[in-house]
C-alpha atoms as a PDB file:
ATOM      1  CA  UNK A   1      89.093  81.033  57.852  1.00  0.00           C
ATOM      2  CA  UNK A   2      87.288  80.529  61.095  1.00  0.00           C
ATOM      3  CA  UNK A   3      90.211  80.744  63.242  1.00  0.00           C
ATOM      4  CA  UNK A   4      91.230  83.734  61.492  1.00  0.00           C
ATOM      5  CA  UNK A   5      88.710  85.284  62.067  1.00  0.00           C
ATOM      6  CA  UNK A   6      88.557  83.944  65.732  1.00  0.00           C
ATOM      7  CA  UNK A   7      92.384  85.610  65.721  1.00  0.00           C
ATOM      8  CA  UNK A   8      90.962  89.186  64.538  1.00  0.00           C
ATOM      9  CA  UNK A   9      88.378  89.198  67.427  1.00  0.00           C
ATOM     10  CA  UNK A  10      91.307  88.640  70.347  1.00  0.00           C
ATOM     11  CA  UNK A  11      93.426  90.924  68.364  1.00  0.00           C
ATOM     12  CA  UNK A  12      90.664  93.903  68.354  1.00  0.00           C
ATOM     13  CA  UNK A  13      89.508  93.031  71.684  1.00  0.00           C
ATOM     14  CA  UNK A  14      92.741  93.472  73.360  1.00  0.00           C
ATOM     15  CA  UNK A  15      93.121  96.912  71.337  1.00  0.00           C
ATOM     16  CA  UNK A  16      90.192  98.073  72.712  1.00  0.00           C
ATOM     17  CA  UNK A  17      91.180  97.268  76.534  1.00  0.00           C
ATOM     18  CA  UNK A  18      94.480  98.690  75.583  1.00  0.00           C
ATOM     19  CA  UNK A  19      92.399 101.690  74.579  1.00  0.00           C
ATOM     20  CA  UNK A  20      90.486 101.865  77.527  1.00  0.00           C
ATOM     21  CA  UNK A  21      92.687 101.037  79.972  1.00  0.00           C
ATOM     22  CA  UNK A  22      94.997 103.966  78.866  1.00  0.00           C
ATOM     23  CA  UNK A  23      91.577 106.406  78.933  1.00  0.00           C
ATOM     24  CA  UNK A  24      90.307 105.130  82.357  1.00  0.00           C
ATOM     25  CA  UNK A  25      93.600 104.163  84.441  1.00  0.00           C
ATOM     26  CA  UNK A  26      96.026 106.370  83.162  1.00  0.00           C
ATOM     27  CA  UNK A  27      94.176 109.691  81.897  1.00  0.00           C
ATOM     28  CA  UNK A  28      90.645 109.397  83.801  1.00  0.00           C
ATOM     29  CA  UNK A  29      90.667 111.365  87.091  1.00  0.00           C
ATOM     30  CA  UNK A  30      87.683 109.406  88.941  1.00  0.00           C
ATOM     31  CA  UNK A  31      89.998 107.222  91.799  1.00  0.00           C
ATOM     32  CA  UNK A  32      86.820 105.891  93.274  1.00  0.00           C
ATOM     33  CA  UNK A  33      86.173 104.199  90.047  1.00  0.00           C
ATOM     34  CA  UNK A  34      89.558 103.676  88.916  1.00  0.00           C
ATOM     35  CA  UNK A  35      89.750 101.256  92.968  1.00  0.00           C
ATOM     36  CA  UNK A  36      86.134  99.994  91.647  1.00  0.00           C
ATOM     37  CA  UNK A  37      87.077  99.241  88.389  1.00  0.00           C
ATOM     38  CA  UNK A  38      91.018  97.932  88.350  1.00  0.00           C
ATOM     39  CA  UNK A  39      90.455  94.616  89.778  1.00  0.00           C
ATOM     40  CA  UNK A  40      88.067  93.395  87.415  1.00  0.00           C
ATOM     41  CA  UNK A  41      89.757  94.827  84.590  1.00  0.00           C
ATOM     42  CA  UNK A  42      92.640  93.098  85.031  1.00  0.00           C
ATOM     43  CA  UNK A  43      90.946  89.786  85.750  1.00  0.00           C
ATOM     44  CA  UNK A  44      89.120  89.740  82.236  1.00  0.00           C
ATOM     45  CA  UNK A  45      92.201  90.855  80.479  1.00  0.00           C
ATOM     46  CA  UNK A  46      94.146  88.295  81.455  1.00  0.00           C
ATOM     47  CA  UNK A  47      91.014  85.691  80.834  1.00  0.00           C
ATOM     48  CA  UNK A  48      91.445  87.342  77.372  1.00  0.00           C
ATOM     49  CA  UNK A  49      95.284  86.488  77.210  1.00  0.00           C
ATOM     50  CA  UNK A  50      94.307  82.692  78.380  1.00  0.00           C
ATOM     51  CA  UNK A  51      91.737  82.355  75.983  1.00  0.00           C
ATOM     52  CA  UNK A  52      94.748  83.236  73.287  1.00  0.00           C
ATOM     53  CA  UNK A  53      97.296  80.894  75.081  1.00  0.00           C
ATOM     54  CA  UNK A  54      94.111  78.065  74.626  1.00  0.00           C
ATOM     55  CA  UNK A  55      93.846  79.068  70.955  1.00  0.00           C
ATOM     56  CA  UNK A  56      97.524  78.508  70.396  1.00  0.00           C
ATOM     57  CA  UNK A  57      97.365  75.201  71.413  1.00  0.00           C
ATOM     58  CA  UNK A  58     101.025  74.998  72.807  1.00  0.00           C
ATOM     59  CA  UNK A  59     102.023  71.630  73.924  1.00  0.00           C
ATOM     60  CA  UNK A  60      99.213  70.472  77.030  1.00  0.00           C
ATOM     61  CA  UNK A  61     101.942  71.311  79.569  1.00  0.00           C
ATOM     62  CA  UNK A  62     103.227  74.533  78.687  1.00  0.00           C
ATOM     63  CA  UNK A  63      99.485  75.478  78.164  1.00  0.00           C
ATOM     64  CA  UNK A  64      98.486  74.470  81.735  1.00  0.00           C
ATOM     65  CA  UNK A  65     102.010  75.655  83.464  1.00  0.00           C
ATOM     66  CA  UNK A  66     101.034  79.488  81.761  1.00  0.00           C
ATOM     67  CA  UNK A  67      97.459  79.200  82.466  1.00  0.00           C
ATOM     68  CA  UNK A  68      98.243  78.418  86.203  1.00  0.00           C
ATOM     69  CA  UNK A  69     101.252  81.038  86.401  1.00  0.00           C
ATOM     70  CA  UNK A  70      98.657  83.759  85.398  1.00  0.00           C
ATOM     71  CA  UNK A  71      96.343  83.078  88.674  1.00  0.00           C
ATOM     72  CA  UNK A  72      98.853  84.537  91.302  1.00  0.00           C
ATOM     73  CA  UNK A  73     100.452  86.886  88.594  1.00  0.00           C
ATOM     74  CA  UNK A  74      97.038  88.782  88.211  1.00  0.00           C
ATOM     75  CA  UNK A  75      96.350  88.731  92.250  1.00  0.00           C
ATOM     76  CA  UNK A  76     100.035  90.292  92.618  1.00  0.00           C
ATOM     77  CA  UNK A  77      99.258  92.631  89.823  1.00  0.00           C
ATOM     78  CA  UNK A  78      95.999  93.712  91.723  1.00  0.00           C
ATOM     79  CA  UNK A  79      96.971  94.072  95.020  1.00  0.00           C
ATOM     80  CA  UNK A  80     100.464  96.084  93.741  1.00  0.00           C
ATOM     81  CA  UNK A  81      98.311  98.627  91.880  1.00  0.00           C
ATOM     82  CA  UNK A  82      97.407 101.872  93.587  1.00  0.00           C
ATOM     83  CA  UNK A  83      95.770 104.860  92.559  1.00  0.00           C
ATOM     84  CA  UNK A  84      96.842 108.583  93.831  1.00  0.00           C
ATOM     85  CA  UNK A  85      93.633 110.221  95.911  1.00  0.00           C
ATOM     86  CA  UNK A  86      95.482 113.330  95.147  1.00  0.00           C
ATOM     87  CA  UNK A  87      96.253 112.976  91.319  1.00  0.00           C
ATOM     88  CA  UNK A  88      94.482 109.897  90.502  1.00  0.00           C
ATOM     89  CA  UNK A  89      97.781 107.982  88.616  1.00  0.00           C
ATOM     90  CA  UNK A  90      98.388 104.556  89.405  1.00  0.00           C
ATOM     91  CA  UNK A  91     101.407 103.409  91.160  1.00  0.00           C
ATOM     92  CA  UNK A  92     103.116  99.603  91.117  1.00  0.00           C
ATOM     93  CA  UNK A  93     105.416  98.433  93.291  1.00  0.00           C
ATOM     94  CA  UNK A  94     108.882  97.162  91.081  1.00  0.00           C
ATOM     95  CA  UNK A  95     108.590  93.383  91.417  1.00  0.00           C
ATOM     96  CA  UNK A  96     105.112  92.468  92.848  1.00  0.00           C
ATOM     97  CA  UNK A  97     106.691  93.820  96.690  1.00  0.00           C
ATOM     98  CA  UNK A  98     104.573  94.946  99.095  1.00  0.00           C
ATOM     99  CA  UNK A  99     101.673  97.641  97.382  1.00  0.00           C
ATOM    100  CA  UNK A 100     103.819 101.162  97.142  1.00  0.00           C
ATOM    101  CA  UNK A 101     103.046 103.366  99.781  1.00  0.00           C
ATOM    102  CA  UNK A 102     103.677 106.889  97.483  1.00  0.00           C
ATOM    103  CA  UNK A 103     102.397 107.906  94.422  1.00  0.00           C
ATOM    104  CA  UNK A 104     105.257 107.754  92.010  1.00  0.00           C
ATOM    105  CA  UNK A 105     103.691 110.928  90.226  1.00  0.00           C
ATOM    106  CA  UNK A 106     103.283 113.411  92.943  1.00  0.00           C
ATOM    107  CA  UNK A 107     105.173 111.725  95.512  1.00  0.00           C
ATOM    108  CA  UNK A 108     102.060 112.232  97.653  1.00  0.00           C
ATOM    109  CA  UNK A 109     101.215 108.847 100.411  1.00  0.00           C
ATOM    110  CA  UNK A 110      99.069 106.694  99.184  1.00  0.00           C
END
């Protein structure tokens, strides 16, 4: 029952970064705080994904071989991310490459 529950919690706390990553990063129009705010939000999302991986319990090495794949896949995911000064939507590079240098929105340089 306990791990059940424990299962509900990840579940509804990942719905409700879902949630507010959609509100803040993709509707929100503050790009100051959007910069401010991307890095860290990514960093505990992805804690939250490990913490499921951990909960799982897949075999020892797949567990660690995910867990340490996820440290340079959230820098890459960071430093890809940019955010418009003109229309405040976030732009990725395709494949981790070098951070985009136009907003792939208005087209605008970033």
């Amino acid at each position: 029952m306990m791990q059940q529950n424990l299962l509900i919690i990840f579940a509804a706390i990942w719905l409700a970064m879902a949630a507010g990553s959609y509100m803040l990063f993709q509707k929100g129009t503050d790009v100051v705080r959007k910069r401010k705010l991307w890095p860290i939000f990514t960093i505990v999302n992805n804690v939250v994904i490990g913490a499921v991986i951990v909960y799982a319990q897949p075999p020892l090495p797949m567990m660690v071989g995910l867990l340490v794949f996820m440290v340079p896949l959230t820098w890459l995911t960071i430093r890809s991310t940019k955010f418009c000064d003109e229309c405040g939507s976030p732009s990725r590079s395709p494949f981790f490459m070098k951070p985009p240098e136009k907003c792939s929105h208005c087209q605008k340089k970033l």
